[in-house]
C-alpha atoms as a PDB file:
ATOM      1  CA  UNK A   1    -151.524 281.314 118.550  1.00  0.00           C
ATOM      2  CA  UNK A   2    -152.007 280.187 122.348  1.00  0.00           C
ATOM      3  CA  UNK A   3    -152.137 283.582 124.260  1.00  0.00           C
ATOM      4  CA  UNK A   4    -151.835 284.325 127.852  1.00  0.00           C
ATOM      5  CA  UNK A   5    -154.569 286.325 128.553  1.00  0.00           C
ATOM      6  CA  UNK A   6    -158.523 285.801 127.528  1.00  0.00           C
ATOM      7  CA  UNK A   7    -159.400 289.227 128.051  1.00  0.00           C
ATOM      8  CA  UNK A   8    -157.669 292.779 128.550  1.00  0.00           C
ATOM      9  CA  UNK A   9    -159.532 295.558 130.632  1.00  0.00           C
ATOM     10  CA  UNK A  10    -158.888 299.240 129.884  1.00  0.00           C
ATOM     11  CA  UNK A  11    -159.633 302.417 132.191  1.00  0.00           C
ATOM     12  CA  UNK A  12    -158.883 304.502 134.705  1.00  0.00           C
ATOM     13  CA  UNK A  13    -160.204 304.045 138.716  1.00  0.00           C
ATOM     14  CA  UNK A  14    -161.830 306.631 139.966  1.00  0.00           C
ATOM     15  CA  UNK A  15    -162.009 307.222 143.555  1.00  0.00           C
ATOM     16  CA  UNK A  16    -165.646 307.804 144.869  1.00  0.00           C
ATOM     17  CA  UNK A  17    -166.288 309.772 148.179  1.00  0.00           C
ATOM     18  CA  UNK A  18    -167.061 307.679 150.913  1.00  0.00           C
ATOM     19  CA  UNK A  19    -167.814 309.338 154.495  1.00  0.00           C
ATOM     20  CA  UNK A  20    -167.731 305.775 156.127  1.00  0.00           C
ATOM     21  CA  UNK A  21    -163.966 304.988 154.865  1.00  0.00           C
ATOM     22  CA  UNK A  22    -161.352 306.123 157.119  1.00  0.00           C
ATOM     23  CA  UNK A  23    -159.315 307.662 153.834  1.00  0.00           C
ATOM     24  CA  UNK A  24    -162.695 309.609 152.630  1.00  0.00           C
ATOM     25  CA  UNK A  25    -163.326 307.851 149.405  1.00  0.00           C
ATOM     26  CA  UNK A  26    -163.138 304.271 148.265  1.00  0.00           C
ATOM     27  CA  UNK A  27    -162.160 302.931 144.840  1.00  0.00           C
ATOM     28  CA  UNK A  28    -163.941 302.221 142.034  1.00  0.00           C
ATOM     29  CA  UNK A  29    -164.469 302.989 138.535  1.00  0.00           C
ATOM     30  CA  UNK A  30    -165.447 300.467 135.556  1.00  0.00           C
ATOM     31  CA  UNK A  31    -162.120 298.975 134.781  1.00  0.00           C
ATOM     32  CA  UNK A  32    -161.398 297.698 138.342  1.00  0.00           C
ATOM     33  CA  UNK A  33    -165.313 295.833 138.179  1.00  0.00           C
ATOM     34  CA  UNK A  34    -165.381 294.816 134.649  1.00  0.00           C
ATOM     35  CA  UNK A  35    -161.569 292.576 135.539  1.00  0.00           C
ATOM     36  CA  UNK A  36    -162.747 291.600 138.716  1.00  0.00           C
ATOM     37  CA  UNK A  37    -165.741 290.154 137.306  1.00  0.00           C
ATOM     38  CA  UNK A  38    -164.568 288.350 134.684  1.00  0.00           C
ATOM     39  CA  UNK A  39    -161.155 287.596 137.123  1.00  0.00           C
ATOM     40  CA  UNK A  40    -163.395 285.779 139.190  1.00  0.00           C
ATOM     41  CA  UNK A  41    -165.380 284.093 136.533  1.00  0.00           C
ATOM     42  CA  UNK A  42    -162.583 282.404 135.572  1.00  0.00           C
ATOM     43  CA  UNK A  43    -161.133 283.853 132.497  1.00  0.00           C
ATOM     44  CA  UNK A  44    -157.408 284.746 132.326  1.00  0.00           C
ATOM     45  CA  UNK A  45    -157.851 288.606 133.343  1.00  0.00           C
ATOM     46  CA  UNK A  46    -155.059 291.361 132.356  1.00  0.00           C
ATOM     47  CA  UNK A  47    -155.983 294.914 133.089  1.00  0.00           C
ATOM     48  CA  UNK A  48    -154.830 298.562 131.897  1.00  0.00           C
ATOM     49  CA  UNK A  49    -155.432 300.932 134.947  1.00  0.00           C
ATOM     50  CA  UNK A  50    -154.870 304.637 135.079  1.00  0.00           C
ATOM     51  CA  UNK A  51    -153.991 305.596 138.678  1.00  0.00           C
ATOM     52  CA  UNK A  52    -153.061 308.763 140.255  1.00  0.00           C
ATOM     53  CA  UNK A  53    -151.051 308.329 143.683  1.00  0.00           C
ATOM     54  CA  UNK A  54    -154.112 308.390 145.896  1.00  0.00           C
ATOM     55  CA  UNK A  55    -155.697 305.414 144.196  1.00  0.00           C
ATOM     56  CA  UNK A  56    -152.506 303.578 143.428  1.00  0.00           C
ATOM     57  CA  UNK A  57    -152.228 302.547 147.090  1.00  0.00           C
ATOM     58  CA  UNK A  58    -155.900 301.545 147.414  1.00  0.00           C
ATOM     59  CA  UNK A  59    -156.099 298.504 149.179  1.00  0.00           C
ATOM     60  CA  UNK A  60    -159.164 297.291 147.110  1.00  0.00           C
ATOM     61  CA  UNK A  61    -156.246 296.313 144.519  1.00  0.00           C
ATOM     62  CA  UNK A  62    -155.770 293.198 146.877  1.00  0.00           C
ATOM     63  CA  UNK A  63    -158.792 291.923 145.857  1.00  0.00           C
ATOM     64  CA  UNK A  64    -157.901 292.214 141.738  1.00  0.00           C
ATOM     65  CA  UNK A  65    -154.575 290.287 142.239  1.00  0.00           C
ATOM     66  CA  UNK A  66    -155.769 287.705 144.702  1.00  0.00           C
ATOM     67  CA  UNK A  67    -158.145 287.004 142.323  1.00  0.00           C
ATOM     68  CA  UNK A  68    -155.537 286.260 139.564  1.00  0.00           C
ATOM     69  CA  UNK A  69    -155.803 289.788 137.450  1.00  0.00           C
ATOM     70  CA  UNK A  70    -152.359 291.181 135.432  1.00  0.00           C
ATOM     71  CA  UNK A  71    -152.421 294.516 136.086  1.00  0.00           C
ATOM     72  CA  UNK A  72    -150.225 297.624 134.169  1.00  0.00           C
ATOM     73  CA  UNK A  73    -150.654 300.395 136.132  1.00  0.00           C
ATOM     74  CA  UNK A  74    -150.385 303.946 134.237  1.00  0.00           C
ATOM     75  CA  UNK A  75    -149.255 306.756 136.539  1.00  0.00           C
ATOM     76  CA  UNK A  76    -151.732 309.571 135.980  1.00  0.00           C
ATOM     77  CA  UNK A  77    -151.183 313.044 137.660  1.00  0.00           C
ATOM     78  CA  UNK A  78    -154.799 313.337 138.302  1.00  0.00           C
ATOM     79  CA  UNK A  79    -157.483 310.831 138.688  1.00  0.00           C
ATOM     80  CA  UNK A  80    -161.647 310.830 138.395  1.00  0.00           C
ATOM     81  CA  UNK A  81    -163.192 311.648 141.725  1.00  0.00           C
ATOM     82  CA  UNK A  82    -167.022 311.658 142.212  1.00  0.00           C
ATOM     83  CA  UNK A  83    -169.551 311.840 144.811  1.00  0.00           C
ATOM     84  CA  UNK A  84    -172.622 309.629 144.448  1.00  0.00           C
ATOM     85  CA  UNK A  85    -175.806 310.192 146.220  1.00  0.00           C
ATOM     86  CA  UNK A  86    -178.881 307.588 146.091  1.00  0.00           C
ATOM     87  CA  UNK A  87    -182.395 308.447 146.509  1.00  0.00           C
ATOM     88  CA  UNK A  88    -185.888 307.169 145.547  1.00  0.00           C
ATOM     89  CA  UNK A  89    -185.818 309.408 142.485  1.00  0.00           C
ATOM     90  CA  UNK A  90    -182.655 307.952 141.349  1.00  0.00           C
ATOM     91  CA  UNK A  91    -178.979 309.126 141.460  1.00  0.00           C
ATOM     92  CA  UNK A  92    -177.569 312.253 141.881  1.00  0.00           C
ATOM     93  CA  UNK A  93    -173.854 312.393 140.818  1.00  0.00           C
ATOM     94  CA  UNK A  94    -171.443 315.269 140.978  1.00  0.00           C
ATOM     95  CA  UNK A  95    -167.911 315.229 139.494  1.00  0.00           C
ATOM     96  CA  UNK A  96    -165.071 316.126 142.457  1.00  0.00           C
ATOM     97  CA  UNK A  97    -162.569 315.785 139.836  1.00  0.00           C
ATOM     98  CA  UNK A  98    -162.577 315.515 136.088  1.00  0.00           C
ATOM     99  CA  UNK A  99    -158.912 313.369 135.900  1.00  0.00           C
ATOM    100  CA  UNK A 100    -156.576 313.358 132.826  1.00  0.00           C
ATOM    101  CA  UNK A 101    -156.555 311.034 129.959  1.00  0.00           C
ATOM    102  CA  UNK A 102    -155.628 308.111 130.329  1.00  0.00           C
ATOM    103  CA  UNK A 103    -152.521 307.676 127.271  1.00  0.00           C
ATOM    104  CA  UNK A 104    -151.434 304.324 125.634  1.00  0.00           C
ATOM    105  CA  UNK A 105    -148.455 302.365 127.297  1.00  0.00           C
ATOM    106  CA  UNK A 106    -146.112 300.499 125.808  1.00  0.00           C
ATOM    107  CA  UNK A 107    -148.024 296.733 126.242  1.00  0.00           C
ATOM    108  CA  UNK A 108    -146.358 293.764 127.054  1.00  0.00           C
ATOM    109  CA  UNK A 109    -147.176 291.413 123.887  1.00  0.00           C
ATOM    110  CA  UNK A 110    -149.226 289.271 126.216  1.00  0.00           C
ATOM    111  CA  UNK A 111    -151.523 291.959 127.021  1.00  0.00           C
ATOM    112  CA  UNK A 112    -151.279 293.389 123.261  1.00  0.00           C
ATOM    113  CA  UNK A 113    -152.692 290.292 121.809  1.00  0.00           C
ATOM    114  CA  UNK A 114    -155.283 289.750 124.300  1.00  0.00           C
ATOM    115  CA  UNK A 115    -158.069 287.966 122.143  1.00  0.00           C
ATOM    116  CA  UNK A 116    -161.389 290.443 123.799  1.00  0.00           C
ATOM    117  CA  UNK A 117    -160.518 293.742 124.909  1.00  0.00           C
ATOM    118  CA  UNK A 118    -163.040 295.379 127.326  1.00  0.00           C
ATOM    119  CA  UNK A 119    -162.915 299.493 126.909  1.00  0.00           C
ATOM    120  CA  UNK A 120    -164.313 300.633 130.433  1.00  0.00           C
ATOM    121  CA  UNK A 121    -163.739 304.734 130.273  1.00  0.00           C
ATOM    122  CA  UNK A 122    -165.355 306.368 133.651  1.00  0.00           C
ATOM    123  CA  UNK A 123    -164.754 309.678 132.383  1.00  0.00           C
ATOM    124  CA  UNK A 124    -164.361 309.938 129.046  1.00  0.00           C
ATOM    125  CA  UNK A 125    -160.501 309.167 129.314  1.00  0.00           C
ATOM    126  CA  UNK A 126    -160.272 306.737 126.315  1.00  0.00           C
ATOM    127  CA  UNK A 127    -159.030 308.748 123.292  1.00  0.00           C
ATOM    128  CA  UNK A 128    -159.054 307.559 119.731  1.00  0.00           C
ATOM    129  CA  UNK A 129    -155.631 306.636 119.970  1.00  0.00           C
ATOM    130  CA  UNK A 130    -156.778 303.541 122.235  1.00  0.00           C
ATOM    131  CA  UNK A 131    -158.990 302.202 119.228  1.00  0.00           C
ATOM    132  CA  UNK A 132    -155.239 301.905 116.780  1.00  0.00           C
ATOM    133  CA  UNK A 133    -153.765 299.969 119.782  1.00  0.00           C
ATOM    134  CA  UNK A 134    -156.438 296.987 119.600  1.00  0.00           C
ATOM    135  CA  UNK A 135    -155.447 294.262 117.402  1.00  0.00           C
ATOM    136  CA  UNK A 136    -157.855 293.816 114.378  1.00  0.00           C
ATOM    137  CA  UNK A 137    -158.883 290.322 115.164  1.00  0.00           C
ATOM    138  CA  UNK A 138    -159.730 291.475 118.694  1.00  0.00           C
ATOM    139  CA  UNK A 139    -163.559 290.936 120.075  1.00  0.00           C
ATOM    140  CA  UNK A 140    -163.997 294.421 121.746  1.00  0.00           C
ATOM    141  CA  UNK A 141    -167.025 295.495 124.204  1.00  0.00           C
ATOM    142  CA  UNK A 142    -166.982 299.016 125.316  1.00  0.00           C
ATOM    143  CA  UNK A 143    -168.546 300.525 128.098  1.00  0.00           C
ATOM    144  CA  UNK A 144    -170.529 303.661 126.349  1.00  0.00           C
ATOM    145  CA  UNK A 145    -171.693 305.049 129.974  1.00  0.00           C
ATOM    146  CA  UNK A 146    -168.189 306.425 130.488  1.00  0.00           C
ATOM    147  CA  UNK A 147    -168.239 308.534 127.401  1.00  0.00           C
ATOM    148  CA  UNK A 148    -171.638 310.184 127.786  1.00  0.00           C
ATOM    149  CA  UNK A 149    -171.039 312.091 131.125  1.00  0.00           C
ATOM    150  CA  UNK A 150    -170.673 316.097 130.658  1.00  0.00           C
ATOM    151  CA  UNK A 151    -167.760 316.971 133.561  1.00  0.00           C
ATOM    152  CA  UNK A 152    -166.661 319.955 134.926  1.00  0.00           C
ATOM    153  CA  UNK A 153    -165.049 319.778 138.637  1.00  0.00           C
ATOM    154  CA  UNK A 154    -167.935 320.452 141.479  1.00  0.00           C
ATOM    155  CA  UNK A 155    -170.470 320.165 139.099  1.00  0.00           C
ATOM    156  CA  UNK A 156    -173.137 317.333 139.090  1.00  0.00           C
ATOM    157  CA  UNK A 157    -172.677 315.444 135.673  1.00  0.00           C
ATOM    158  CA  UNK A 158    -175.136 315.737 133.228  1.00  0.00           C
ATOM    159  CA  UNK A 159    -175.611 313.452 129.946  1.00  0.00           C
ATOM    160  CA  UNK A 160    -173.269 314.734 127.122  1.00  0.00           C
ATOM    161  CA  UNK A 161    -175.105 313.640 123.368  1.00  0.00           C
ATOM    162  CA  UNK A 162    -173.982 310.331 121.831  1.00  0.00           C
ATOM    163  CA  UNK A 163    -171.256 310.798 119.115  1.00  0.00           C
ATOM    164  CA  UNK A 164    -169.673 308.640 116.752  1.00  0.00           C
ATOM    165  CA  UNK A 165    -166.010 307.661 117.588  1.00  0.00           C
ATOM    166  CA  UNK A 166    -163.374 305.327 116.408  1.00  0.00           C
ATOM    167  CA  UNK A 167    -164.446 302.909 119.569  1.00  0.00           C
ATOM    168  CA  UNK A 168    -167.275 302.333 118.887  1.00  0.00           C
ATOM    169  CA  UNK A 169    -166.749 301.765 115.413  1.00  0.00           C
ATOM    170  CA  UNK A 170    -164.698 299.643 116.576  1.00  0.00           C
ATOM    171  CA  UNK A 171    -166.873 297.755 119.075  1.00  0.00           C
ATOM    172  CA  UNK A 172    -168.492 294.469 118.293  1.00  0.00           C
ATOM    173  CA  UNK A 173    -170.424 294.693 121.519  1.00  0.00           C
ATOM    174  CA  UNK A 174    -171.354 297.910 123.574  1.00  0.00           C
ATOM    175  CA  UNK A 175    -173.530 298.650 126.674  1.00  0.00           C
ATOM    176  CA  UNK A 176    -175.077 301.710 128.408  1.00  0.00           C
ATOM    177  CA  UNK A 177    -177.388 302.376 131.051  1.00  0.00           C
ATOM    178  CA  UNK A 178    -180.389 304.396 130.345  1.00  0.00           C
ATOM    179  CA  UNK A 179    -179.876 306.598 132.759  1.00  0.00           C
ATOM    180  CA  UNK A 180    -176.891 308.012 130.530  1.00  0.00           C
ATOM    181  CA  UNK A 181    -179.270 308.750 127.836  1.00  0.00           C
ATOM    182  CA  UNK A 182    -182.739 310.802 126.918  1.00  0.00           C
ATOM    183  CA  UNK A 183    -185.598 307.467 126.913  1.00  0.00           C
ATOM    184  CA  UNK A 184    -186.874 309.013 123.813  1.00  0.00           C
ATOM    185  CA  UNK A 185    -184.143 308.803 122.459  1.00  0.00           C
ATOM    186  CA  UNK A 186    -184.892 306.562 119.168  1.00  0.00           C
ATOM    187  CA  UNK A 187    -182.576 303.024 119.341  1.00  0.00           C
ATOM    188  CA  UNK A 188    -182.105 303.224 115.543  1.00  0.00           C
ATOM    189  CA  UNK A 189    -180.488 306.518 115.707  1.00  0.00           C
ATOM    190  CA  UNK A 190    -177.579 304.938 118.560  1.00  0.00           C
ATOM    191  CA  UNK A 191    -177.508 302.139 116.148  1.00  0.00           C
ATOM    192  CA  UNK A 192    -176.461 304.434 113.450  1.00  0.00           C
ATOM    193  CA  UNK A 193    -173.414 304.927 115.540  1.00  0.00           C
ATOM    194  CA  UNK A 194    -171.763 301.964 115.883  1.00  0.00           C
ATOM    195  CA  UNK A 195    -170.068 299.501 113.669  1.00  0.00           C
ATOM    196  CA  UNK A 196    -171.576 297.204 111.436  1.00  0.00           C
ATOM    197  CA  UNK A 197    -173.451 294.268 113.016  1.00  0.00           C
ATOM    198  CA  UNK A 198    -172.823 295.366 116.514  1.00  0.00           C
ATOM    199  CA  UNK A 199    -174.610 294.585 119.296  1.00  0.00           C
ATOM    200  CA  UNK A 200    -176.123 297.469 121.761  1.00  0.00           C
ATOM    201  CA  UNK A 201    -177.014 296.402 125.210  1.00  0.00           C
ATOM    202  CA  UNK A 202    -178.844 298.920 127.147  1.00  0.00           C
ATOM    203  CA  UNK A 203    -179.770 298.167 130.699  1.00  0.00           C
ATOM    204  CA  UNK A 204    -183.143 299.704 132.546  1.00  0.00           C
ATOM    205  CA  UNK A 205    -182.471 298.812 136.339  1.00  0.00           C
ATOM    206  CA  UNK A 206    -185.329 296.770 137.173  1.00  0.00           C
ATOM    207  CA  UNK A 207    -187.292 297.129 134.406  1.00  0.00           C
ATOM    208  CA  UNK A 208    -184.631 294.796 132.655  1.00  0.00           C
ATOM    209  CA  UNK A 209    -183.895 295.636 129.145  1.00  0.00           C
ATOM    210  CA  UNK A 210    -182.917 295.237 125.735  1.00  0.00           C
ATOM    211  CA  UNK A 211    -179.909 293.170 123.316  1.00  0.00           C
ATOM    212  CA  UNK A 212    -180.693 294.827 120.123  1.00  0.00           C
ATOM    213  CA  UNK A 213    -178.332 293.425 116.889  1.00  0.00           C
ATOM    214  CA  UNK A 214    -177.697 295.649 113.919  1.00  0.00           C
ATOM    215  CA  UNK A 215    -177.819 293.952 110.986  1.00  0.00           C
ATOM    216  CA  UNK A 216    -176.323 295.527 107.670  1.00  0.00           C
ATOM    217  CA  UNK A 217    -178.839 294.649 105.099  1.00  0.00           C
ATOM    218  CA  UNK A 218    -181.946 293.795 107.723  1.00  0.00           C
ATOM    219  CA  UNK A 219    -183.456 295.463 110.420  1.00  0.00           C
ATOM    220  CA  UNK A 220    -182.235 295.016 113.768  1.00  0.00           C
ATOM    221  CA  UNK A 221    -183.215 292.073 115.938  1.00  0.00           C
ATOM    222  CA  UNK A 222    -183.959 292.785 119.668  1.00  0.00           C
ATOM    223  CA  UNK A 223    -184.097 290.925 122.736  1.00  0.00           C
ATOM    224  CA  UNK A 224    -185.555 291.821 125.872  1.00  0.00           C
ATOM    225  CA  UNK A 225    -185.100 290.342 129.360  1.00  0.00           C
ATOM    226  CA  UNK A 226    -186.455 290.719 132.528  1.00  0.00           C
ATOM    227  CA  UNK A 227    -184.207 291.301 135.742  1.00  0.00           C
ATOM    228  CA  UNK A 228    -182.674 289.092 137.707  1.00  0.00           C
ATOM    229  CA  UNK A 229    -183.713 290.363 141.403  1.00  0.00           C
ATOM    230  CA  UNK A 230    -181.219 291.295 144.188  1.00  0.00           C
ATOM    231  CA  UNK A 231    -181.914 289.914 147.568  1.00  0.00           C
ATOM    232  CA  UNK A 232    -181.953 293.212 148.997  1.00  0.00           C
ATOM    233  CA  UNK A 233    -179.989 296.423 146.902  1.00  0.00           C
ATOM    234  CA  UNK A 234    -176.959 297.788 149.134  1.00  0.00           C
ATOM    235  CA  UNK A 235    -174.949 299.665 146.762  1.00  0.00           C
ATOM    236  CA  UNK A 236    -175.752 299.820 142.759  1.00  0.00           C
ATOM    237  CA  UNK A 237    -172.498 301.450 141.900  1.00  0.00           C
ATOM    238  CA  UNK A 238    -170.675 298.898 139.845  1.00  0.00           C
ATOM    239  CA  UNK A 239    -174.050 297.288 138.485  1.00  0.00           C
ATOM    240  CA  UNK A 240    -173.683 298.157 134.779  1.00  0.00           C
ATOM    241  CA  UNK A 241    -170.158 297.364 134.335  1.00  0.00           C
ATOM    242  CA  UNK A 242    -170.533 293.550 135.837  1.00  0.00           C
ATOM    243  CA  UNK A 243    -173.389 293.177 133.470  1.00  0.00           C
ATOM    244  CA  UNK A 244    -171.394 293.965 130.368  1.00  0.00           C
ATOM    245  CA  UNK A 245    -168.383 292.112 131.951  1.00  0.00           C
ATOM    246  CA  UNK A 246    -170.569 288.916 132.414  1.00  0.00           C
ATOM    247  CA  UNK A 247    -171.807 289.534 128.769  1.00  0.00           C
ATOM    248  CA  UNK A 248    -168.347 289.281 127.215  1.00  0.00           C
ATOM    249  CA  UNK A 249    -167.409 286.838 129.448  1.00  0.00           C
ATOM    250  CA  UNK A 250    -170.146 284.242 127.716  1.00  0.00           C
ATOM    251  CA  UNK A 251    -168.553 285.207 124.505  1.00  0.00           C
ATOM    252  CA  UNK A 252    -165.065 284.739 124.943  1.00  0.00           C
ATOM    253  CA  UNK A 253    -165.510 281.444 127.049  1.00  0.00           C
ATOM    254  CA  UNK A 254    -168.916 280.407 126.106  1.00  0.00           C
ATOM    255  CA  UNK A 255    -168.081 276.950 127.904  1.00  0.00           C
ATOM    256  CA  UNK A 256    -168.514 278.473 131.590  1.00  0.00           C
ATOM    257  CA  UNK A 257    -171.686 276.876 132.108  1.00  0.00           C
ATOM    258  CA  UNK A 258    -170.404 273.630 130.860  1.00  0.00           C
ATOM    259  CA  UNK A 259    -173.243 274.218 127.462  1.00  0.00           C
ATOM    260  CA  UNK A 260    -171.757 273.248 124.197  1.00  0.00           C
ATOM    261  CA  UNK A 261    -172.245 276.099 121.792  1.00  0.00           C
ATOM    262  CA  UNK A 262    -171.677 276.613 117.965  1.00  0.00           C
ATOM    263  CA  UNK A 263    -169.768 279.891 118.244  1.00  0.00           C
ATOM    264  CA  UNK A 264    -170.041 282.993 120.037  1.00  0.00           C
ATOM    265  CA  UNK A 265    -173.046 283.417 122.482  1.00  0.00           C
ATOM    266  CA  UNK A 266    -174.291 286.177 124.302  1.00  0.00           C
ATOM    267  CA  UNK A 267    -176.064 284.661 127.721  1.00  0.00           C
ATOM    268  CA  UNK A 268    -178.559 287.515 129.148  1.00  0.00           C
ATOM    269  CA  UNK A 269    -179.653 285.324 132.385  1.00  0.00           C
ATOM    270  CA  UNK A 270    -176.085 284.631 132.756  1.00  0.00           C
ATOM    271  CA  UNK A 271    -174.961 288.207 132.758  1.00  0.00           C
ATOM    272  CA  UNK A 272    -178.236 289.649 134.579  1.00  0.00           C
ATOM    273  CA  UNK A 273    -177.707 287.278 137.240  1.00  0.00           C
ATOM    274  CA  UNK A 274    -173.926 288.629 137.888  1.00  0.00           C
ATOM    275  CA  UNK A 275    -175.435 291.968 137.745  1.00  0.00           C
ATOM    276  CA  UNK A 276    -178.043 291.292 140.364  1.00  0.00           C
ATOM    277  CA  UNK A 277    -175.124 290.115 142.735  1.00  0.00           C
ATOM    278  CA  UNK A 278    -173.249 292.560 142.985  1.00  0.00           C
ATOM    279  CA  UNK A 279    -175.464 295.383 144.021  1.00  0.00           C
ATOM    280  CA  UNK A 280    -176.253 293.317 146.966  1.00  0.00           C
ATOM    281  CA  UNK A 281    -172.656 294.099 148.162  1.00  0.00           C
ATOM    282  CA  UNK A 282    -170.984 297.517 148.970  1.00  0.00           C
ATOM    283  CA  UNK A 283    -168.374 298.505 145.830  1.00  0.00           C
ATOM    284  CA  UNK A 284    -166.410 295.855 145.119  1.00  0.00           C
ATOM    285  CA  UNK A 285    -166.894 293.611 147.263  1.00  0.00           C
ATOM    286  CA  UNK A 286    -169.906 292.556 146.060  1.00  0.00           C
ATOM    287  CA  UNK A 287    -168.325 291.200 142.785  1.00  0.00           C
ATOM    288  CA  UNK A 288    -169.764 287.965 142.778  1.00  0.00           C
ATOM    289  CA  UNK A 289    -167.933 284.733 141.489  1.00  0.00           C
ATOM    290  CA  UNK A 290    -168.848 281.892 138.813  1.00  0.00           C
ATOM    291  CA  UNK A 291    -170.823 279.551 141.912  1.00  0.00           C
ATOM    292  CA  UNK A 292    -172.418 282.480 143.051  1.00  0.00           C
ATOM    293  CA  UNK A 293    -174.055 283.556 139.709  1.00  0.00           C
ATOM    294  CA  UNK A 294    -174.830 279.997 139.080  1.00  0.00           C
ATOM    295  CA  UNK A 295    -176.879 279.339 142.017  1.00  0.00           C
ATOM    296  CA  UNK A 296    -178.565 282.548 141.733  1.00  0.00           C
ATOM    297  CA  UNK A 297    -179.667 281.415 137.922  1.00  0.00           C
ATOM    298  CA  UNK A 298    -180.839 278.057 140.051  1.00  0.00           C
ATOM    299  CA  UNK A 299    -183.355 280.338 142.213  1.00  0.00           C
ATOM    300  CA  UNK A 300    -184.673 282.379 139.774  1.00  0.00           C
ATOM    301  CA  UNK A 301    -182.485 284.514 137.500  1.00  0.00           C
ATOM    302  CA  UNK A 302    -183.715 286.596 134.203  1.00  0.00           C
ATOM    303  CA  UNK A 303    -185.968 285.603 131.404  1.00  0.00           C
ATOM    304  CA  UNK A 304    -185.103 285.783 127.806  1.00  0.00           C
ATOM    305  CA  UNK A 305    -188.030 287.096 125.707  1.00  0.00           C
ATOM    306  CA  UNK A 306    -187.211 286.811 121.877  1.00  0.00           C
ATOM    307  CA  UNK A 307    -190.438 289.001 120.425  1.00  0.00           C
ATOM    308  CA  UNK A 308    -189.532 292.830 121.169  1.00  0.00           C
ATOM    309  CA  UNK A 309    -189.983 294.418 117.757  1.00  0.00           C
ATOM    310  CA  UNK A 310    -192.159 297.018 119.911  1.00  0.00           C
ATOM    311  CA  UNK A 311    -188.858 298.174 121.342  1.00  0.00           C
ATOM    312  CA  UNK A 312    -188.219 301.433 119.236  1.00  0.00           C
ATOM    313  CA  UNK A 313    -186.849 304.110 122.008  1.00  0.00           C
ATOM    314  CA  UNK A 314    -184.147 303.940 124.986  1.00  0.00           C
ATOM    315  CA  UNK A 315    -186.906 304.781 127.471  1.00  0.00           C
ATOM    316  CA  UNK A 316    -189.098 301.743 129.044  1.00  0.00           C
ATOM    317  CA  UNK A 317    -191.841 301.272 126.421  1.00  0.00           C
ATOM    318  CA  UNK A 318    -195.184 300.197 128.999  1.00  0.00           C
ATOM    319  CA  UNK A 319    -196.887 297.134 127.787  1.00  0.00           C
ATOM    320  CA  UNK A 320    -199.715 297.503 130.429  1.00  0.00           C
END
């Protein structure tokens, strides 16, 4: 059946404080990346957004619909607000707002049947219900970041323990940042988590890192790459989510870089080289398009590596 959509985004924006913006915060949150990424890719983007007033009027919603995305917006009485603060030693975040859950609409049977559905919770607002609303023949990627954060308003957020839920079981491919998890934390026992033969991408900044597969009756196969490099990092807010974005984005149209493949593929330089892009820009704005992630694979994007059996925990393993 011909559908409308190639892909169907799911989250809420979150508004993150901003002293340079005139309204105090500017918008962001996984869901509003992860569509405009793939939006400006070139796939057929729909998108489920949880809102609350504030962030409803955000003018950074331009940007989604001039770049082609569907969006169903799902009034919220509350939204995610966070403040993020950079330093040498890494990020410091602190939850302004925890935000409500974000409940299942009523979908239009053009979003229902979307053929990849992208779960991109920002803080933790996906319940279990969401995971009965995808259609069983659905490719689904979930963001695993947005789950793992331990809120409580004016708090900074701290790493909650990795749990088994009906996403992820449901998840053919899933992606997290180390940063949202303990690096000893053994890759086998995440594994254990997910569904069968599901792939776990966890990302290590610029130390690169890992595609590992779980197999059902073999061990798991892992790739690791090396980084893509930014010309210079402005803003690494929305890094993660355009990585995973770009990653599903090879699978459900594995033609964008005009390569004739034998099924689904999962393109690492591709998806490292979108990730590397977008840092160089402030929020969303620096969401880069399908020319700009091509020429920066021309100039040097990431390496594949195919032997990483060494690879047992989250944490960057040294080789030196």
């Amino acid at each position: 059946m011909a559908t409308r959509f190639d892909v169907l985004h799911v989250g809420s924006a979150c508004r993150d404080v901003d002293p340079t913006d005139p309204r105090g915060w500017r918008l962001g949150g996984g869901v509003t990346y992860s569509a405009l990424t793939t939006a400006r890719l070139g796939l057929r983007t729909a998108a489920v957004i949880g809102v609350d007033p504030e962030a409803r009027a955000a003018h950074e919603f331009g940007a989604l619909q001039a770049a082609g995305v569907e969006m169903l917006f799902v009034p919220l009485s509350e939204g995610p607000i966070y403040r993020n603060v950079d330093s040498p030693s890494g990020r410091v975040q602190t939850c302004i707002q925890v935000g409500v859950p974000l409940p299942v609409p009523i979908l239009p049977d053009d979003l229902a049947t979307a053929p990849a559905w992208s779960m991109v919770p920002v803080a933790g607002e996906l319940g279990d219900a969401w995971a009965g609303a995808i259609p069983e023949d659905a490719y689904v990627a979930v963001a695993w970041q947005g789950m793992l954060r331990q809120l409580a308003a004016g708090r900074v957020v701290t790493p909650s323990p990795p749990v088994a839920t009906p996403l992820l079981d449901r998840a053919q491919l899933v992606g997290v940042s180390h940063h949202d998890l303990d690096g000893r934390t053994p890759i086998d026992s995440l594994l254990r988590l997910l569904g069968r033969d599901a792939r776990l991408l966890i990302t290590r900044g610029g130390e690169g890192g890992l595609l590992v597969t779980a197999r059902s009756n073999a061990s798991p196969t892992t790739v690791r790459y090396e980084p893509a490099r930014a010309q210079g990092e402005v803003d690494p807010t929305g890094a993660g989510d355009t990585f995973l974005a770009a990653l599903l984005a090879t699978v459900v149209r594995p033609d964008l870089l005009g390569r004739d493949r034998a099924g689904p593929s999962l393109d690492l330089p591709f998806a490292a080289a979108a990730g590397s892009l977008v840092v160089e820009g402030s929020g969303l704005a620096g969401v880069p398009d399908l020319s700009g992630v091509v020429g920066r694979l021309e100039t040097g994007g990431a390496v594949e590596r195919t032997h990483a059996s060494d690879e047992t925990h989250v944490g960057v393993n040294r080789r030196d």
